[in-house]
Every structure is written in C-alpha cells, then in structure tokens.
C-alpha atoms as a PDB file:
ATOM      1  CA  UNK A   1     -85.914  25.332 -85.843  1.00  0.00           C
ATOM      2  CA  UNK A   2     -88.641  23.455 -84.296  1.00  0.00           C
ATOM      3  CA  UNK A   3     -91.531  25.236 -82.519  1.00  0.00           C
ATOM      4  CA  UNK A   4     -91.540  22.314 -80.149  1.00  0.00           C
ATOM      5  CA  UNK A   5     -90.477  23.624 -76.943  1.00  0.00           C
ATOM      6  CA  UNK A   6     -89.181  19.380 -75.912  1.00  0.00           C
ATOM      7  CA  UNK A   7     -87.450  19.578 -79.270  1.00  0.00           C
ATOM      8  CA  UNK A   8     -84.083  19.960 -77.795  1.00  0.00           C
ATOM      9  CA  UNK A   9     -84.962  17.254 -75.087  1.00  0.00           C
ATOM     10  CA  UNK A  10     -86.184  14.695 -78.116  1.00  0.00           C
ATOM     11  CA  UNK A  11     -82.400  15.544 -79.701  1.00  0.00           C
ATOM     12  CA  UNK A  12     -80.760  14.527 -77.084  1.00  0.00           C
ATOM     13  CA  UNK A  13     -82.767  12.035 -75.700  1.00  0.00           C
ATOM     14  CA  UNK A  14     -82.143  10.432 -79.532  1.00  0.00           C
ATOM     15  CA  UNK A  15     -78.258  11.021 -79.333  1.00  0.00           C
ATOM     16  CA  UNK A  16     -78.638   9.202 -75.689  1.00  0.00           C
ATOM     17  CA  UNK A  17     -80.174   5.880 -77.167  1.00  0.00           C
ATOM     18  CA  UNK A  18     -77.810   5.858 -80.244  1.00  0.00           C
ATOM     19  CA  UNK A  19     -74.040   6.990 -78.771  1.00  0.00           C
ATOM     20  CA  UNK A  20     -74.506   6.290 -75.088  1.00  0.00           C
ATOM     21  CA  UNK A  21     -75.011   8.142 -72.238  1.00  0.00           C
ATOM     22  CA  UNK A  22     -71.214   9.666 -72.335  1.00  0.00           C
ATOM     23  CA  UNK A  23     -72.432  11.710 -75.850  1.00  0.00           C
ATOM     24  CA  UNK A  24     -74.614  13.710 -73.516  1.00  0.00           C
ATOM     25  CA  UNK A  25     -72.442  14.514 -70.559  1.00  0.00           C
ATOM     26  CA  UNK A  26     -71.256  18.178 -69.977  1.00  0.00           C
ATOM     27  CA  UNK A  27     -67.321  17.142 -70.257  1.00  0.00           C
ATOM     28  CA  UNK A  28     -66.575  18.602 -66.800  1.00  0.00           C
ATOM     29  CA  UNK A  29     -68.263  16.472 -65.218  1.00  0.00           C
ATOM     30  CA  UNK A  30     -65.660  13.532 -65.539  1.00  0.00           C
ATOM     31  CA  UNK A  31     -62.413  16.076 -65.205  1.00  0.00           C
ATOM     32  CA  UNK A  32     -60.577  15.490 -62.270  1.00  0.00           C
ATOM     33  CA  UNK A  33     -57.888  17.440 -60.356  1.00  0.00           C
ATOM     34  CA  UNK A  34     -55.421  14.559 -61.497  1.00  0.00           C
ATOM     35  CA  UNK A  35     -56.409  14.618 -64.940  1.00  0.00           C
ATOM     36  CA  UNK A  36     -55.789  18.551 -64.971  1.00  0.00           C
ATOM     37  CA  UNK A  37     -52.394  17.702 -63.679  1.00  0.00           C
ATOM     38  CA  UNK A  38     -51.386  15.119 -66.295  1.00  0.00           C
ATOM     39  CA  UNK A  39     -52.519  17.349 -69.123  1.00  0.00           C
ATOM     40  CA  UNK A  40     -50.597  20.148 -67.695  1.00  0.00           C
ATOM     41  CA  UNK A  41     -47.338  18.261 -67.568  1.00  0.00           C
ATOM     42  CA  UNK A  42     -48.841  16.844 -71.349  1.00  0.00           C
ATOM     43  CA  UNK A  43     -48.764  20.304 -72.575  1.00  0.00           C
ATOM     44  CA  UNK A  44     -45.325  21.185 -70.627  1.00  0.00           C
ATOM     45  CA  UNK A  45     -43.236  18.629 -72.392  1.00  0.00           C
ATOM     46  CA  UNK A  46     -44.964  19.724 -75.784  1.00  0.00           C
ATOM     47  CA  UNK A  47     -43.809  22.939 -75.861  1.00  0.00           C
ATOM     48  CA  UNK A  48     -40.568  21.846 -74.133  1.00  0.00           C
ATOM     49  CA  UNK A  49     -40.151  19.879 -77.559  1.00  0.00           C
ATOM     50  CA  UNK A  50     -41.307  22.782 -79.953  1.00  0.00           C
ATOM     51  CA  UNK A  51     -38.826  25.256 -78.428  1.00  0.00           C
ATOM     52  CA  UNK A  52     -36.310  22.955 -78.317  1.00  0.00           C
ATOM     53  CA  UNK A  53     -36.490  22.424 -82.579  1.00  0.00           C
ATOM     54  CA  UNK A  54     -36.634  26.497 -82.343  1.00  0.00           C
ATOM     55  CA  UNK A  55     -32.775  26.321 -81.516  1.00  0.00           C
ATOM     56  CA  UNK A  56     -32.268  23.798 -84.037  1.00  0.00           C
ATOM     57  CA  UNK A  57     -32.463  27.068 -86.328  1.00  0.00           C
ATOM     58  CA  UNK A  58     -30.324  30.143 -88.173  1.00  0.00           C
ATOM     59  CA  UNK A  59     -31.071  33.596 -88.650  1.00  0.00           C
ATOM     60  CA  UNK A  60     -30.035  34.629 -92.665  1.00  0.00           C
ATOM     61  CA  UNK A  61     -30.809  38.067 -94.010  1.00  0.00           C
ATOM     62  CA  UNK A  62     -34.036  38.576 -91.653  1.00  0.00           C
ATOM     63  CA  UNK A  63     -34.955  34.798 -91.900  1.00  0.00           C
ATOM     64  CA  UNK A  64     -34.912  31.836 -89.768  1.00  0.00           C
ATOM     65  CA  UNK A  65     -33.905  29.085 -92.232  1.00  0.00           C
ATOM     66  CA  UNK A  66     -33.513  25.125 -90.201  1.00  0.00           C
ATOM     67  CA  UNK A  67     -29.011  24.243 -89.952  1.00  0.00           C
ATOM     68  CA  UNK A  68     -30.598  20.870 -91.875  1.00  0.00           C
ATOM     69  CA  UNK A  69     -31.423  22.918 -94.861  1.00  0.00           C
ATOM     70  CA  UNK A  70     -27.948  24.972 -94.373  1.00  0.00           C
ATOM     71  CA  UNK A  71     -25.750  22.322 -93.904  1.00  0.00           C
ATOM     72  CA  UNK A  72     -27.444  19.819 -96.819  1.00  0.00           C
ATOM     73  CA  UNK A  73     -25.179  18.637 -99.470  1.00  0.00           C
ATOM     74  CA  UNK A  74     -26.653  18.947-103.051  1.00  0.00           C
ATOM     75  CA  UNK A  75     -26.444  16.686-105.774  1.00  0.00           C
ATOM     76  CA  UNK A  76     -25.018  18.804-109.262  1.00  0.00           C
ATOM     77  CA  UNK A  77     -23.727  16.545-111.279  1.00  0.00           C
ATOM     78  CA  UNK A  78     -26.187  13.738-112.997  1.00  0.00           C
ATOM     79  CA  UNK A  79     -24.938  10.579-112.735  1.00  0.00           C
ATOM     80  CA  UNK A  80     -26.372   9.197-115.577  1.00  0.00           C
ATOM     81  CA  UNK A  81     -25.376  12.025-118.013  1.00  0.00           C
ATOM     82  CA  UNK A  82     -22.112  13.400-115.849  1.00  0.00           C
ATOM     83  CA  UNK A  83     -23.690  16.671-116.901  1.00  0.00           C
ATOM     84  CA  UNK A  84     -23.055  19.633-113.932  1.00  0.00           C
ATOM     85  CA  UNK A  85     -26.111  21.655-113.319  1.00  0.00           C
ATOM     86  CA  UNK A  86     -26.884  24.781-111.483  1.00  0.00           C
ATOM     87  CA  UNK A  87     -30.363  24.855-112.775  1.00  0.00           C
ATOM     88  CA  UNK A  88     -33.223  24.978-110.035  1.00  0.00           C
ATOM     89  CA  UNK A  89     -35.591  22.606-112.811  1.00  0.00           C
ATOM     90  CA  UNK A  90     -32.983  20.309-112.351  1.00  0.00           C
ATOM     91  CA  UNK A  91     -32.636  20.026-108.222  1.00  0.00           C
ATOM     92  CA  UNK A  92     -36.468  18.815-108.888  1.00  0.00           C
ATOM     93  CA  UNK A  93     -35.749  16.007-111.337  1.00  0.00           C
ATOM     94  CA  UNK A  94     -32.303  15.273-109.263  1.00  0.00           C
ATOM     95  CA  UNK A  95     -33.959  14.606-105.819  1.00  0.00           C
ATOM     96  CA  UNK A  96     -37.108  12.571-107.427  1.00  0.00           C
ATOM     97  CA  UNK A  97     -35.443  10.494-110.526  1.00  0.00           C
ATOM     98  CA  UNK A  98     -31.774  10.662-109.759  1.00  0.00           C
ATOM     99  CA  UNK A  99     -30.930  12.482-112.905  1.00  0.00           C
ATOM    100  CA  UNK A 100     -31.205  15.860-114.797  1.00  0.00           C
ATOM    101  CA  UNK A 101     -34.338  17.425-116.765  1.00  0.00           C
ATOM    102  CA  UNK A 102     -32.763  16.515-120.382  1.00  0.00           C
ATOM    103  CA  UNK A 103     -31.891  12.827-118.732  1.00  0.00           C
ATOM    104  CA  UNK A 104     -35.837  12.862-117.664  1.00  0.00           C
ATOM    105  CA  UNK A 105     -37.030  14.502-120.463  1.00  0.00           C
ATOM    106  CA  UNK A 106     -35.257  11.995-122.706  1.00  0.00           C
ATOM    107  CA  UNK A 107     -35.289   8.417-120.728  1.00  0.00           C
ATOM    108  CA  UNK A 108     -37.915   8.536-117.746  1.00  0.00           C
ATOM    109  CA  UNK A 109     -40.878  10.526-119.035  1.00  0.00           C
ATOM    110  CA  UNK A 110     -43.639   8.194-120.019  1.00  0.00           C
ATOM    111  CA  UNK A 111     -41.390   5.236-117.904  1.00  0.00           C
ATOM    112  CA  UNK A 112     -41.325   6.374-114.509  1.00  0.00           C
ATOM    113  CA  UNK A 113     -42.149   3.047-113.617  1.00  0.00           C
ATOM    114  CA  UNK A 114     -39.030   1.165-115.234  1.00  0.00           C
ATOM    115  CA  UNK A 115     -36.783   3.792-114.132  1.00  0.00           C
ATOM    116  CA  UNK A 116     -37.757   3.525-110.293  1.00  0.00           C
ATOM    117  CA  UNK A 117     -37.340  -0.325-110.525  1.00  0.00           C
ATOM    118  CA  UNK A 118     -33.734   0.354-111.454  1.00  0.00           C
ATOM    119  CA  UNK A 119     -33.632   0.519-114.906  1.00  0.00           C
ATOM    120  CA  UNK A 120     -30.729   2.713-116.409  1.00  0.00           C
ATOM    121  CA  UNK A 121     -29.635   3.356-120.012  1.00  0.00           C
ATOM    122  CA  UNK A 122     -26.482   2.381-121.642  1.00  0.00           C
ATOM    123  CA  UNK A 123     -23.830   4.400-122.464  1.00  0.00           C
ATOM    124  CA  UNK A 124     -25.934   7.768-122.185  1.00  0.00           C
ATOM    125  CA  UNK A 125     -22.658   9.419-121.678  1.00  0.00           C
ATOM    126  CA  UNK A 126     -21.913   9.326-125.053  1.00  0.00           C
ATOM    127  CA  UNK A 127     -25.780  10.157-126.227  1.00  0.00           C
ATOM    128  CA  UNK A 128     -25.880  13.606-124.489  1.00  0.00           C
ATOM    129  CA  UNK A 129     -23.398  16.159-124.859  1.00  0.00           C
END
C-alpha cells in the first residue's frame, strides 16, 4: 500500500475516466423501492421453480433419487453384437457408441469418428460369440 494519503482518491478517480462514472457509484444509490419489489417477486418465482423439481423426486433406502432416473428404460442388449449385458462398463459404451465394450473395443476404438457418422460393420453377429 501506498503512503499517499490521495492514493485511494487517484484509484478511483482512474477507474472514473476509464469505466464511467457508474464504476464508482455506491450501488444503493440507484435502488429503488420498485426495483426491490421486482427482485422480490424475481426471487419468489425462483424458488417457486426449485421446490417445485423437489417433488419431482423419490425417497429409496435414505436417498432422494429424481422418478426420471427411476422410471428410465435401459438399453441391455447391443444391437450390433445382440449380446445381453448386465455389466456397468458396458451402460458407458451403450449410452455413448450404441454398442457394448467388446463391440467398442473391437470396431470403434481408434474410429470414433466413422462410427458416429453411421458407419456399422457387417455381419458382426456372426464375428462375436
């Protein structure tokens, strides 16, 4: 710190001439009774919205856990392989590529590219077992 007792005057006197005179105001000074109001009923409807998504919830075993995640179908079976799955490495691989781990492993790895544009091997049913 400065031992210039105008130093904090020169600050803001310099923050004045570069931002404008607003960059200096105390920010009461342009709140209004109507403004309070409006931000009031602002803040009102937010919550409003945030408890309403609170109902949209399920208590299971001690947790709240969203009825979207409850009620979500997952994909088992690949559909390029028609292998069924239980396996939690392949819910990952299933919900980005549309296909198992081994499917990945063996087709998309090193070709993400061609196999988000569509591509799709032939007769992989009869490759994997």
């Amino acid at each position: 710190m400065s031992e210039d007792p105008n130093y904090t005057v020169k600050v803001e006197k310099a923050i004045k001439e570069k931002y404008g005179e607003e960059a200096v105001q105390n920010p009461r000074s342009s709140w209004t009774d109507e403004k309070e109001k409006r931000y009031l009923e602002e803040l009102k409807e937010f919550y409003k919205k945030h408890n309403s998504s609170e109902g949209q919830k399920e208590k299971q075993k001690g947790f709240l856990v969203s009825r979207k995640f409850l009620e979500r179908e997952t994909k088992r079976d690949c559909p390029v392989c028609d292998k069924y799955s239980f396996s939690l490495k392949d819910d990952l691989y299933m919900n980005k590529f549309n296909c198992c781990r081994e499917c990945y492993i063996q087709y998309v790895e090193g070709r993400e590219k061609r196999w988000l544009t569509g591509w799709r091997p032939d007769n992989t049913r009869a490759i994997i077992k």
